[in-house]
C-alpha atoms as a PDB file:
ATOM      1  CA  UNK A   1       8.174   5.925  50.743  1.00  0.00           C
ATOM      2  CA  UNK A   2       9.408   4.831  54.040  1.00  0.00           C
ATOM      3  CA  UNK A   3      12.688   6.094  55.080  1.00  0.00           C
ATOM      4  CA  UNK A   4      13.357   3.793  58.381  1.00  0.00           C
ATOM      5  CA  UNK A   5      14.088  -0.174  58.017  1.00  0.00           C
ATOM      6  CA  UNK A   6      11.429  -1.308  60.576  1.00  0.00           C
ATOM      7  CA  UNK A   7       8.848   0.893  58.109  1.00  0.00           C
ATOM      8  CA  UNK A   8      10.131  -0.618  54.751  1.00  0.00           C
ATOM      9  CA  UNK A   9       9.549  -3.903  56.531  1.00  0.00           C
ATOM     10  CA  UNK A  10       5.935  -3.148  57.282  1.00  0.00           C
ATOM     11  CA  UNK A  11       5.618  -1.921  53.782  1.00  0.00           C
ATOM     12  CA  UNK A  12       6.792  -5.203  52.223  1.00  0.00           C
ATOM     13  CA  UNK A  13       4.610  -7.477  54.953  1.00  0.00           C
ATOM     14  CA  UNK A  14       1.897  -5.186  54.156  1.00  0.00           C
ATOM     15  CA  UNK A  15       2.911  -6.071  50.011  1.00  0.00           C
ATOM     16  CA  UNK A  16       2.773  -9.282  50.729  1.00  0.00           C
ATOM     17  CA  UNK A  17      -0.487  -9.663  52.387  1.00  0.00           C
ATOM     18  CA  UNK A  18      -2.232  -7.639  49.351  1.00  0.00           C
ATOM     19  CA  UNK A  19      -0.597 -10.026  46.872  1.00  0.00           C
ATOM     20  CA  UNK A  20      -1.481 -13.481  48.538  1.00  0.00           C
ATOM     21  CA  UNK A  21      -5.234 -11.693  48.762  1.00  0.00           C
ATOM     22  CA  UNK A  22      -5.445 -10.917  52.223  1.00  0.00           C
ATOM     23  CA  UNK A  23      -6.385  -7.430  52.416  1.00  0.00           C
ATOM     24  CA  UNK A  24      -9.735  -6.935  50.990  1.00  0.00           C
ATOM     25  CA  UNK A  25      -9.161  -8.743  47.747  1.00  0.00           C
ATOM     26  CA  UNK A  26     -10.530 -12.411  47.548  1.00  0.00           C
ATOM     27  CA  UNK A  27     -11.498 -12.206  43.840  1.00  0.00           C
ATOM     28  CA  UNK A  28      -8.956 -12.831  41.958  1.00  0.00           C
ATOM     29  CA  UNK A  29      -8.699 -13.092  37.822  1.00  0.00           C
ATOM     30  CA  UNK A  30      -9.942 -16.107  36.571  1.00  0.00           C
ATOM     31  CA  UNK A  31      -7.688 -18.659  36.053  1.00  0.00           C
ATOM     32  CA  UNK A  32      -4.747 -16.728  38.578  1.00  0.00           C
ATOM     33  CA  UNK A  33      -6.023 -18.426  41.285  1.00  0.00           C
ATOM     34  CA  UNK A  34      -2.908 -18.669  44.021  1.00  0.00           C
ATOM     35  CA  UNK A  35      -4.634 -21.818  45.578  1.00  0.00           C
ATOM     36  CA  UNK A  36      -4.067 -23.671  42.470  1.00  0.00           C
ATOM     37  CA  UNK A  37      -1.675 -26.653  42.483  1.00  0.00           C
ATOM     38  CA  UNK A  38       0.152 -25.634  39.691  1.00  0.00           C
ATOM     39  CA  UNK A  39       2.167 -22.796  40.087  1.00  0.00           C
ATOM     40  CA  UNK A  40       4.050 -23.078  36.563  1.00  0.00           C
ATOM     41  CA  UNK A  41       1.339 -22.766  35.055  1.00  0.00           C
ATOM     42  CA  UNK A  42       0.504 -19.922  36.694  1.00  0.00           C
ATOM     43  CA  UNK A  43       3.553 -18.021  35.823  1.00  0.00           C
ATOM     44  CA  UNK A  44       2.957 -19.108  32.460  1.00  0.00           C
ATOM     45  CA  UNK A  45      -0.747 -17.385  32.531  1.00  0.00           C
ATOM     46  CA  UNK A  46       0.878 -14.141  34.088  1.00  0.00           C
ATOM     47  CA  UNK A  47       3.347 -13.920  30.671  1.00  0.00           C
ATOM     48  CA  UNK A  48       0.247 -14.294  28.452  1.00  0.00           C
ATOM     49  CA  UNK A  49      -1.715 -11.739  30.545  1.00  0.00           C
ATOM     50  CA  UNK A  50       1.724  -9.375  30.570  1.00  0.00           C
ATOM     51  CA  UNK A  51       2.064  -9.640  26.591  1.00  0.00           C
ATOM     52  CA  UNK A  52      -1.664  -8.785  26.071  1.00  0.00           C
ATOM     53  CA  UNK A  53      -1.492  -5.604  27.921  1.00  0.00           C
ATOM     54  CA  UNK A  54       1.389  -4.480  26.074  1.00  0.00           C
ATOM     55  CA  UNK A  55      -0.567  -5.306  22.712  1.00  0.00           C
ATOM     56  CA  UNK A  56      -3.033  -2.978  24.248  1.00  0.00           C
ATOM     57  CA  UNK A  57      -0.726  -0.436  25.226  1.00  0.00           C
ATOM     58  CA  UNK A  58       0.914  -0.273  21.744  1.00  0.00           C
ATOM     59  CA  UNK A  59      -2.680  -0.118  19.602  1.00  0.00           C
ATOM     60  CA  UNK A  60      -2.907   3.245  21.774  1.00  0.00           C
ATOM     61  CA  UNK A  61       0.427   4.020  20.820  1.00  0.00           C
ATOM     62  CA  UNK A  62       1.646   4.910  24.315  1.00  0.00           C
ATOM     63  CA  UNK A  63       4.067   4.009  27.199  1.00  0.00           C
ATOM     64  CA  UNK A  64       6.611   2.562  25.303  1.00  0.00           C
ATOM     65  CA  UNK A  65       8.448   2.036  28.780  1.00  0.00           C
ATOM     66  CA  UNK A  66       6.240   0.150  30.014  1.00  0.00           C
ATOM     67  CA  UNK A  67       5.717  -2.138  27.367  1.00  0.00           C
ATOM     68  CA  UNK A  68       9.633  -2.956  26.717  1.00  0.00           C
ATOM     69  CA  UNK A  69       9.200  -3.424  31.076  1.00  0.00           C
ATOM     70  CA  UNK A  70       6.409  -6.073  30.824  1.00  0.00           C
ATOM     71  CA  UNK A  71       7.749  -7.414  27.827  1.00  0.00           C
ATOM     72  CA  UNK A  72      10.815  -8.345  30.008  1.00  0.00           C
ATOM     73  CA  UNK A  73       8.761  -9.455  32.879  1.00  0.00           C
ATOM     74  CA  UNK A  74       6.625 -11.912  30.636  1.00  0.00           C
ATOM     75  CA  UNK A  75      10.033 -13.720  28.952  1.00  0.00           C
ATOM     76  CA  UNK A  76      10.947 -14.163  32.801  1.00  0.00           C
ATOM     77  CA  UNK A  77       7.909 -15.719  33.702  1.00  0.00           C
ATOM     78  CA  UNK A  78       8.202 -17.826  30.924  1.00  0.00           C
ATOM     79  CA  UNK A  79      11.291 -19.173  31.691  1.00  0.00           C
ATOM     80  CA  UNK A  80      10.024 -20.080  35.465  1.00  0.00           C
ATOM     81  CA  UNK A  81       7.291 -21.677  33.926  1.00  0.00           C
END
């Protein structure tokens, strides 16, 4: 973890770039695609994806955590959407 501000800033630029799939990454999960017009539905898409891993989580009965965590972060996407 970077300590100095001029580091964290790389780190987040660096985030960034990985997340709008500029470093190395150019496939990205069917129907995720950032290019696509409409970004609410996108969001909407991400909740979906979020509640199914948690339904995968929970059938292996693990990472409870986690699971209240992207529960959380799917009812949030769903309200962007």
């Amino acid at each position: 973890m970077p300590d100095e501000p001029d580091d964290l800033g790389e780190a987040v630029a660096r985030a960034e770039d990985a997340f709008g799939g500029r470093v190395g990454r150019l496939n990205f999960e069917a129907g995720l695609d950032p290019d696509t017009n409409d970004a609410d539905v996108i969001q909407l898409r991400k909740a979906c994806r979020l509640l199914d891993a948690c339904r995968l989580l929970r059938d292996h009965d693990g990472y409870h955590t986690s699971v209240i965590e992207m529960s959380f972060a799917a009812i949030e996407r769903t309200f962007e959407f």
